[in-house]
PDB file of N, CA and C in Angstrom:
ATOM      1  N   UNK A   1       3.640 -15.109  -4.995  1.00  0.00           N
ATOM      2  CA  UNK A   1       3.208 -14.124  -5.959  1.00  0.00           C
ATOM      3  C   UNK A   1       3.944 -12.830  -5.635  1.00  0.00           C
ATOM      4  N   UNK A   2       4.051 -11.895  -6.818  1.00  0.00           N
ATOM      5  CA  UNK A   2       4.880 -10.916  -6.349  1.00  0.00           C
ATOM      6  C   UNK A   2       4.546  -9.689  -7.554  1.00  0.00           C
ATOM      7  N   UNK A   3       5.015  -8.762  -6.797  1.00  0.00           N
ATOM      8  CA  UNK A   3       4.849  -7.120  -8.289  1.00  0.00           C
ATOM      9  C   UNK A   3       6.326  -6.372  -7.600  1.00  0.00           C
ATOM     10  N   UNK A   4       6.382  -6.124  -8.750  1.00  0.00           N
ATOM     11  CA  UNK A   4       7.833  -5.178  -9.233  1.00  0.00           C
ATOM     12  C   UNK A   4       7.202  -3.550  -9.554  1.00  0.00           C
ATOM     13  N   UNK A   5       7.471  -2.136  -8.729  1.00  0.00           N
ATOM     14  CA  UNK A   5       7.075  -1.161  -8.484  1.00  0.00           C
ATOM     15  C   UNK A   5       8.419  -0.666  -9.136  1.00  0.00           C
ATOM     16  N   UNK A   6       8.130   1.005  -9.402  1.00  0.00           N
ATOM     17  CA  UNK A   6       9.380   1.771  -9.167  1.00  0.00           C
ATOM     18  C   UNK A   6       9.362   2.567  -8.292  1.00  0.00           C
ATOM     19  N   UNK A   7      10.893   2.807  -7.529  1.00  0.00           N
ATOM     20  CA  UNK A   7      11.025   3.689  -6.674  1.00  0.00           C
ATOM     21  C   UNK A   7      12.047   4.560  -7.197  1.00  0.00           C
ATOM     22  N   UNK A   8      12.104   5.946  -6.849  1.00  0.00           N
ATOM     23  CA  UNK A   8      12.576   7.077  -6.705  1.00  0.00           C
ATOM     24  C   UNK A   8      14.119   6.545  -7.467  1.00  0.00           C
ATOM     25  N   UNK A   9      15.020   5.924  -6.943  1.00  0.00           N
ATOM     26  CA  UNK A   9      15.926   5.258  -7.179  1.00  0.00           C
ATOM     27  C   UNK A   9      16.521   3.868  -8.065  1.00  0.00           C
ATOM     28  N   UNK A  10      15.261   3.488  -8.639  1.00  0.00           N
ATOM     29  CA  UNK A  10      15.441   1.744  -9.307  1.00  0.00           C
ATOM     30  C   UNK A  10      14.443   1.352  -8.907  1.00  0.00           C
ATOM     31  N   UNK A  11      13.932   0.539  -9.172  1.00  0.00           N
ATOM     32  CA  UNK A  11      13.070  -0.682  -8.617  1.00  0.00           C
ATOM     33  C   UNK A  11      13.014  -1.588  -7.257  1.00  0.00           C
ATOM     34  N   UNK A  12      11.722  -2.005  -7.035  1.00  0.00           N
ATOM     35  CA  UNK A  12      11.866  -2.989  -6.101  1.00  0.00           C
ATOM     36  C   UNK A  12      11.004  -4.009  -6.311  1.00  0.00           C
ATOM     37  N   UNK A  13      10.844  -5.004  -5.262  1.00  0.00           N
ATOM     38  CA  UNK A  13       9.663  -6.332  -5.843  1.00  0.00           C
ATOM     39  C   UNK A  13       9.255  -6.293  -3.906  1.00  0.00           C
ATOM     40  N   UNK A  14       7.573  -6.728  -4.174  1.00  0.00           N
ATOM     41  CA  UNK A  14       7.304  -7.246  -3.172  1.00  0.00           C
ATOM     42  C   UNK A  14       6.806  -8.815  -3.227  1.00  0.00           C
ATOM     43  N   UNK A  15       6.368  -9.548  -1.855  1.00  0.00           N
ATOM     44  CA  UNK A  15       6.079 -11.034  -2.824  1.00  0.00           C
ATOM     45  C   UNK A  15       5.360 -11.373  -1.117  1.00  0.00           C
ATOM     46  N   UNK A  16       4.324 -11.941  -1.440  1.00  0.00           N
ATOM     47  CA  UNK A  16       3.388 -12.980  -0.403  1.00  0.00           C
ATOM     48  C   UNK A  16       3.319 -14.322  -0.832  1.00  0.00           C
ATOM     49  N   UNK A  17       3.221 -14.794   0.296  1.00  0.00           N
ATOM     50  CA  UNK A  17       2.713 -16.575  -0.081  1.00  0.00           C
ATOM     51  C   UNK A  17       1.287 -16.478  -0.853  1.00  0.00           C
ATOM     52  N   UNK A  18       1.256 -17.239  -1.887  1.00  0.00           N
ATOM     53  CA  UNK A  18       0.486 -17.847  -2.584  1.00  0.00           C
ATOM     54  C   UNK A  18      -1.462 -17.712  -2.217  1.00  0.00           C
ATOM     55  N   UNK A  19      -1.247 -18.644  -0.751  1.00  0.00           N
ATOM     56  CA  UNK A  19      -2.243 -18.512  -0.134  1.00  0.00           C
ATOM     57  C   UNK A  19      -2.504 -17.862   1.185  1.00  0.00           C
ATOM     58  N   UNK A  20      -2.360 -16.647   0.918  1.00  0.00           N
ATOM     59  CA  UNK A  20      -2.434 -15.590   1.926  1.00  0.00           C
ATOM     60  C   UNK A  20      -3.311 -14.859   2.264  1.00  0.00           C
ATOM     61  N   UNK A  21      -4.008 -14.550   1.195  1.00  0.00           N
ATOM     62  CA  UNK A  21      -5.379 -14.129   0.689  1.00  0.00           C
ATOM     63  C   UNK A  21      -6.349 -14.866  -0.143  1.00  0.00           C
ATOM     64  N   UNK A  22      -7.443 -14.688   0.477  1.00  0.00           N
ATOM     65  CA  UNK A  22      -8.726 -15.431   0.154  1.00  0.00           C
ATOM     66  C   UNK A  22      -9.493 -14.639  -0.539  1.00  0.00           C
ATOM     67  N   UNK A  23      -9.982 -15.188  -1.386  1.00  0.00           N
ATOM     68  CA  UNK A  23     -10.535 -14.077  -2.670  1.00  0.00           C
ATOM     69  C   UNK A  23     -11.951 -13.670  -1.457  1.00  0.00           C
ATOM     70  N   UNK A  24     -11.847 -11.767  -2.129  1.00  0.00           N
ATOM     71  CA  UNK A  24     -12.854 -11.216  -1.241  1.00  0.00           C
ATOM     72  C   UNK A  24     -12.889 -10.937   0.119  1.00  0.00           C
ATOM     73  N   UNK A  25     -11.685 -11.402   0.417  1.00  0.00           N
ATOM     74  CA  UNK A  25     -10.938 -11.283   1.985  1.00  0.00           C
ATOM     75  C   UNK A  25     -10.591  -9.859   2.189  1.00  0.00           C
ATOM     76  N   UNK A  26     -11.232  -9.201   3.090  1.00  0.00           N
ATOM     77  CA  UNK A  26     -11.019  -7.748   3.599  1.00  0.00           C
ATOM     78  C   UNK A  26      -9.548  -7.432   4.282  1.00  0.00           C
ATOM     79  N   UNK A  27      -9.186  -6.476   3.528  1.00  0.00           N
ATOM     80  CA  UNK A  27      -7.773  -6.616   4.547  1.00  0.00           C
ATOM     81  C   UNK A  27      -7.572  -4.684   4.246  1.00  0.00           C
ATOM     82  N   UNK A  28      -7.317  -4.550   5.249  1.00  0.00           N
ATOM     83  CA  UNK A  28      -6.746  -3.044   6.346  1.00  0.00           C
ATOM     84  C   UNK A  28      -5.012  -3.323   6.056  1.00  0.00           C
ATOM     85  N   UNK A  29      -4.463  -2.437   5.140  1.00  0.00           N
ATOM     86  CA  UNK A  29      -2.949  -2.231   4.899  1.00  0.00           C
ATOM     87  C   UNK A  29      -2.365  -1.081   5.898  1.00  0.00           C
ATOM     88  N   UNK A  30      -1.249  -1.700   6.692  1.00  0.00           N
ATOM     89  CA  UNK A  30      -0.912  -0.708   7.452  1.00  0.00           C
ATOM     90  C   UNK A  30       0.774  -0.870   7.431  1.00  0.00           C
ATOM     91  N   UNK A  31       1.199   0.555   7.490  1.00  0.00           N
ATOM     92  CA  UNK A  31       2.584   0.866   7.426  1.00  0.00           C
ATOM     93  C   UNK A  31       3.184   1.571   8.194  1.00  0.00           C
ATOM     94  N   UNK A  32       4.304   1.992   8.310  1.00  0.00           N
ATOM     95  CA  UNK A  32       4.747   3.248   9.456  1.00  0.00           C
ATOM     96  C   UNK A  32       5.109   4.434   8.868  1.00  0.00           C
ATOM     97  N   UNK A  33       5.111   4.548   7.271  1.00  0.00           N
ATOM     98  CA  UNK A  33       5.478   5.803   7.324  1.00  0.00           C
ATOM     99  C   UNK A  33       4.792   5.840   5.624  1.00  0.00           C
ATOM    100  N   UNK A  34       3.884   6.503   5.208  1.00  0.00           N
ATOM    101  CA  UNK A  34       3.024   7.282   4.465  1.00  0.00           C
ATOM    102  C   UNK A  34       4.305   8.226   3.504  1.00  0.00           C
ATOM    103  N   UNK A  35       5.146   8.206   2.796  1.00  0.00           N
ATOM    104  CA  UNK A  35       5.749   8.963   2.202  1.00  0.00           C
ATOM    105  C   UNK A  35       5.383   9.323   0.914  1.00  0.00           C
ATOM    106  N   UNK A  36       6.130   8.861  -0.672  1.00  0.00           N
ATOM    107  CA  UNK A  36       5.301   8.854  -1.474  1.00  0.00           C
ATOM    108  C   UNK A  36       4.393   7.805  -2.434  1.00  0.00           C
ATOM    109  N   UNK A  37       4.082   7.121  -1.541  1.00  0.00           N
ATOM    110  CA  UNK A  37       3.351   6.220  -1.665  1.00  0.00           C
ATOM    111  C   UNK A  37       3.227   5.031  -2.359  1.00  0.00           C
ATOM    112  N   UNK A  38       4.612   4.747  -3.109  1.00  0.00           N
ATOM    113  CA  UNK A  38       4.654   3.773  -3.860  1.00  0.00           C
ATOM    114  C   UNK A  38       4.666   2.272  -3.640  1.00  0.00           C
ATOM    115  N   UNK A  39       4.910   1.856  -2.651  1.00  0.00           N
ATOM    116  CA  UNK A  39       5.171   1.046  -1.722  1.00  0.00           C
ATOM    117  C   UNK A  39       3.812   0.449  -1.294  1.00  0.00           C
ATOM    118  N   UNK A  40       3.168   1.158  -0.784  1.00  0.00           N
ATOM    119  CA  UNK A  40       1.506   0.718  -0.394  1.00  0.00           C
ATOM    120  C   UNK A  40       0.990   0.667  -1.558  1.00  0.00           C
ATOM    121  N   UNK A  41       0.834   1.239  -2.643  1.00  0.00           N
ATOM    122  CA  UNK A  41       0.178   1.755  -3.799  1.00  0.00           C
ATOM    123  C   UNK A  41       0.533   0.076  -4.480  1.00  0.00           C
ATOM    124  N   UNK A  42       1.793  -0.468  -4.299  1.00  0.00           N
ATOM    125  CA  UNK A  42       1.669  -1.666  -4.678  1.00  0.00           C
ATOM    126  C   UNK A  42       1.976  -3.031  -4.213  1.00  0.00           C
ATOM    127  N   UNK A  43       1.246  -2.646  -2.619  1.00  0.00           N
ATOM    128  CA  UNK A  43       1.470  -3.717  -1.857  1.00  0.00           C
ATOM    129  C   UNK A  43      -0.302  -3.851  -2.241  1.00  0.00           C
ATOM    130  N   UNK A  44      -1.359  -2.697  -2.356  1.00  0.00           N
ATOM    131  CA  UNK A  44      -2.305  -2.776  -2.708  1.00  0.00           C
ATOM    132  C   UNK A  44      -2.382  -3.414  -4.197  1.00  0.00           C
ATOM    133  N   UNK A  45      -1.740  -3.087  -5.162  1.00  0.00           N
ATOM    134  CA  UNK A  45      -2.006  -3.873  -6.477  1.00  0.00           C
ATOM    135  C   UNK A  45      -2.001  -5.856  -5.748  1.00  0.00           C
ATOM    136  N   UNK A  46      -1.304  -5.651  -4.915  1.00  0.00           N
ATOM    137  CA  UNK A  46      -0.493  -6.913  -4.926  1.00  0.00           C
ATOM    138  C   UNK A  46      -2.002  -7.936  -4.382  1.00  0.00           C
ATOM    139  N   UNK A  47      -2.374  -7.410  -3.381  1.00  0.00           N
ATOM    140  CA  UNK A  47      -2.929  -8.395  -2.504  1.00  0.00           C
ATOM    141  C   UNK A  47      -4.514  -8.072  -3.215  1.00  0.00           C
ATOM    142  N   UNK A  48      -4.580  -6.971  -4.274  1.00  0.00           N
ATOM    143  CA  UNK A  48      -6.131  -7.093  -5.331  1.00  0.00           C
ATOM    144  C   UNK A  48      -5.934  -8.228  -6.501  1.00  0.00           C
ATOM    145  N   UNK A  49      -4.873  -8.130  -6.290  1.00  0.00           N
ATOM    146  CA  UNK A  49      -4.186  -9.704  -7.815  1.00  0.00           C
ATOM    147  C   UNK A  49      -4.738 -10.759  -7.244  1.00  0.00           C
ATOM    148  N   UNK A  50      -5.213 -11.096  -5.660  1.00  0.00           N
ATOM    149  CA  UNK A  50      -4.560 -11.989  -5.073  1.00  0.00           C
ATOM    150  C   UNK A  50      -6.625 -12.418  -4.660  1.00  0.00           C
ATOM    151  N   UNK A  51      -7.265 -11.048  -4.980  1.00  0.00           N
ATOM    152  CA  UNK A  51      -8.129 -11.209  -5.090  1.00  0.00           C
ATOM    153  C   UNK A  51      -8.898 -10.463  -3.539  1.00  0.00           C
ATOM    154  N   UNK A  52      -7.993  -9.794  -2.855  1.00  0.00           N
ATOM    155  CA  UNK A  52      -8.381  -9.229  -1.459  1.00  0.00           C
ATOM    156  C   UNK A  52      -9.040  -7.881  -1.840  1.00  0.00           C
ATOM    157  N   UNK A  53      -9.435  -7.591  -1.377  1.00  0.00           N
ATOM    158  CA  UNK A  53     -10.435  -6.222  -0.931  1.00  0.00           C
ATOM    159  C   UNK A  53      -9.713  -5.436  -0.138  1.00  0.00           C
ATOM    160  N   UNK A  54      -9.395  -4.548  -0.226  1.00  0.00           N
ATOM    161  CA  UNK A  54      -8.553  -3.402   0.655  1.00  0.00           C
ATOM    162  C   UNK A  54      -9.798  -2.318   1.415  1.00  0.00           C
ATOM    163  N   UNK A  55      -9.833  -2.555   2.677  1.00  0.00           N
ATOM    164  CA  UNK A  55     -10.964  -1.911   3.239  1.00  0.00           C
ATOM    165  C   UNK A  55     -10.153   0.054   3.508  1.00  0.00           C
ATOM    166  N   UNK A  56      -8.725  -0.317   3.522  1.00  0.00           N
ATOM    167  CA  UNK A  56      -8.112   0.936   3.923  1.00  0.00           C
ATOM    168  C   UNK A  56      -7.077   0.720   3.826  1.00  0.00           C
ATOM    169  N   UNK A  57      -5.948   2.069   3.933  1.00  0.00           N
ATOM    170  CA  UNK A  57      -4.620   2.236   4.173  1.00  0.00           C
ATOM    171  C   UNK A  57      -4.167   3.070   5.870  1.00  0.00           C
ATOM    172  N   UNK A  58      -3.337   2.468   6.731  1.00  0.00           N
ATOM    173  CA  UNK A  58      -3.123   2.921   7.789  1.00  0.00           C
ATOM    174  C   UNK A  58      -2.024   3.454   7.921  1.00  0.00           C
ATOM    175  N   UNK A  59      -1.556   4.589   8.263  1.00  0.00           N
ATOM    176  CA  UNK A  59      -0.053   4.898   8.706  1.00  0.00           C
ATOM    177  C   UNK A  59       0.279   5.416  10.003  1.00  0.00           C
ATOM    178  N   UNK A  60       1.069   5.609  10.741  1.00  0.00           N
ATOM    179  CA  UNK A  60       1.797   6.087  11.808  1.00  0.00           C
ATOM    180  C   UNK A  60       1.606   7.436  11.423  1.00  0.00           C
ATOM    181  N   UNK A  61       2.631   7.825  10.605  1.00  0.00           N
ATOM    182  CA  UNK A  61       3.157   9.023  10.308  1.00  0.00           C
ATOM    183  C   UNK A  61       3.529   9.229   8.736  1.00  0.00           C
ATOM    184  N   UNK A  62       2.472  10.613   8.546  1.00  0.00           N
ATOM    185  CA  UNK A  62       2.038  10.704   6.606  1.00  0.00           C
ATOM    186  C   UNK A  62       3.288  11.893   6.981  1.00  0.00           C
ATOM    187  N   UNK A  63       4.403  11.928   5.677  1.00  0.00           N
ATOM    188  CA  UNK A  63       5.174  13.196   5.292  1.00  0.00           C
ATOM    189  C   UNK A  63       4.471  14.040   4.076  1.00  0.00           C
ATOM    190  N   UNK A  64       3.069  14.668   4.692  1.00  0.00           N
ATOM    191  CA  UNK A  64       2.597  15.480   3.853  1.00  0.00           C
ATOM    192  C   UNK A  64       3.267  16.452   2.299  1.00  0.00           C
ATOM    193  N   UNK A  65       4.232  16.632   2.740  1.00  0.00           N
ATOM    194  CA  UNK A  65       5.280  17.246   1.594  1.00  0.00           C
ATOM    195  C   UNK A  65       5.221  17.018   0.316  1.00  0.00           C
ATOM    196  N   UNK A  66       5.521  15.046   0.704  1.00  0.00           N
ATOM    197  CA  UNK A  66       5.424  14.115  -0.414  1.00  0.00           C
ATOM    198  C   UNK A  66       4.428  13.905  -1.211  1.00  0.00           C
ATOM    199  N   UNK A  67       3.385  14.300  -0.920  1.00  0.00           N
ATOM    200  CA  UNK A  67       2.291  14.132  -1.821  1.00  0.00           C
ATOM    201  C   UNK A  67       1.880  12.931  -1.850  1.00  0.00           C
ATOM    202  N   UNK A  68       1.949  11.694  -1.034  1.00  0.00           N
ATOM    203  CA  UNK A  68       1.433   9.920  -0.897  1.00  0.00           C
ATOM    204  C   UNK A  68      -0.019   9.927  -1.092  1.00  0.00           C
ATOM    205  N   UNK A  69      -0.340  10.578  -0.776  1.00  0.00           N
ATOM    206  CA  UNK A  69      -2.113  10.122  -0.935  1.00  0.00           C
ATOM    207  C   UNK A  69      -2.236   9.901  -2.015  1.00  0.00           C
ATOM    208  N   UNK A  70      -1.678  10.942  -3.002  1.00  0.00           N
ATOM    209  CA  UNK A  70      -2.228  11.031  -4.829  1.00  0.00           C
ATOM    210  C   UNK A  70      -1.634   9.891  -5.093  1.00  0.00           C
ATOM    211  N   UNK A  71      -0.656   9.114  -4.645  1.00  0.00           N
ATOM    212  CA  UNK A  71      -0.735   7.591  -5.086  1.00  0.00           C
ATOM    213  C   UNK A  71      -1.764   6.445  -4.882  1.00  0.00           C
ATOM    214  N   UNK A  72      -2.928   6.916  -4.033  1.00  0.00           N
ATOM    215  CA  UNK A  72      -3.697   5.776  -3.149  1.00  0.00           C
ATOM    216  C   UNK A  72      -5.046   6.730  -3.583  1.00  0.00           C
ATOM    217  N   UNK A  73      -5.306   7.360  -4.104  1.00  0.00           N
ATOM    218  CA  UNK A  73      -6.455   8.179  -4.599  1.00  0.00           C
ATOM    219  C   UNK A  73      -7.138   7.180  -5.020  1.00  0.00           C
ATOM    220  N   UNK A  74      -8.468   6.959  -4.347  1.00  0.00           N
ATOM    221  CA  UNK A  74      -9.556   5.989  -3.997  1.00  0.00           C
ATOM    222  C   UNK A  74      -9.734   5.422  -3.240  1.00  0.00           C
ATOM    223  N   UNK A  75      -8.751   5.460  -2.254  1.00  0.00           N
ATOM    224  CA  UNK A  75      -8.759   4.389  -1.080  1.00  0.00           C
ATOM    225  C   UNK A  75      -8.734   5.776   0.295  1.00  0.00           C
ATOM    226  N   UNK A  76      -9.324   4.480   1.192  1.00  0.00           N
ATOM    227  CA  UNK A  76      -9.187   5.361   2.502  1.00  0.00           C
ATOM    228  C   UNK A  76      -8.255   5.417   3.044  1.00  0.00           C
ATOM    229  N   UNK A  77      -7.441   6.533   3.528  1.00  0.00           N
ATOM    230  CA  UNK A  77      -6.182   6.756   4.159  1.00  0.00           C
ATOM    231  C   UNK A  77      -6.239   7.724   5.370  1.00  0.00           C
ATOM    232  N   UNK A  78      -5.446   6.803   6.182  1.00  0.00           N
ATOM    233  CA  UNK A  78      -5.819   7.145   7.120  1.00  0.00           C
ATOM    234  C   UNK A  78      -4.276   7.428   8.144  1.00  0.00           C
ATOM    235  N   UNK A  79      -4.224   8.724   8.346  1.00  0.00           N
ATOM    236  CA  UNK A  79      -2.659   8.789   9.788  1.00  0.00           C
ATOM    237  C   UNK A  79      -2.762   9.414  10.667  1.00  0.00           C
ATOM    238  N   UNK A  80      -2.006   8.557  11.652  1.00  0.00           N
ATOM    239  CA  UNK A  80      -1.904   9.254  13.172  1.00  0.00           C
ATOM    240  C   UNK A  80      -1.100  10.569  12.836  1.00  0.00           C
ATOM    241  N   UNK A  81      -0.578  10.889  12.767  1.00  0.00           N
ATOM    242  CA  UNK A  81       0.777  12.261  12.820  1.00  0.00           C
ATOM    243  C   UNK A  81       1.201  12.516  10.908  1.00  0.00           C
ATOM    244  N   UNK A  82       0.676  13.752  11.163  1.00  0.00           N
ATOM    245  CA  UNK A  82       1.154  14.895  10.177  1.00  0.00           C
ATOM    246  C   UNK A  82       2.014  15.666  10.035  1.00  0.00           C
ATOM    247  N   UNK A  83       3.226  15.617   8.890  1.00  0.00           N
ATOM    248  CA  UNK A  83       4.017  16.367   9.434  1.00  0.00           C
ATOM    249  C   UNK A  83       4.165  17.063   7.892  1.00  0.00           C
TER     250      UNK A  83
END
């Protein structure tokens, strides 16, 4: 299964196995870098298609600048280092 996002530059696609997620299956998304958020924003569409529950978003390091949260507005987000 897979979703096609836009980025800054063109497009991209992400894609999981099939049975990866179990409907109602809690899952904690974590990344290393919090920028502007498009990327999580639809790695989250991806794995709610799939029927998972997103308990949160995790990052290393948010580039506040970018404004990423307002992509994930509803969800919990959460980063080690602010910059």
């Amino acid at each position: 299964k897979g979703v096609t996002y836009q980025l800054e530059y063109g497009t991209d696609t992400l894609e999981i196995h099939e049975d990866a997620i179990k409907s109602n299956q809690k899952v904690l998304m974590v990344d290393d870098v919090l920028a502007t958020g498009g990327t999580m924003a639809a790695c989250c569409r991806l794995v709610e298609s799939m029927g998972g529950v997103i308990v949160g978003c995790a990052f290393l390091v948010e580039l506040t600048f970018l404004k990423g949260r307002k992509s994930l507005e509803g969800r919990e987000v959460f980063s080690l280092i602010q910059y």
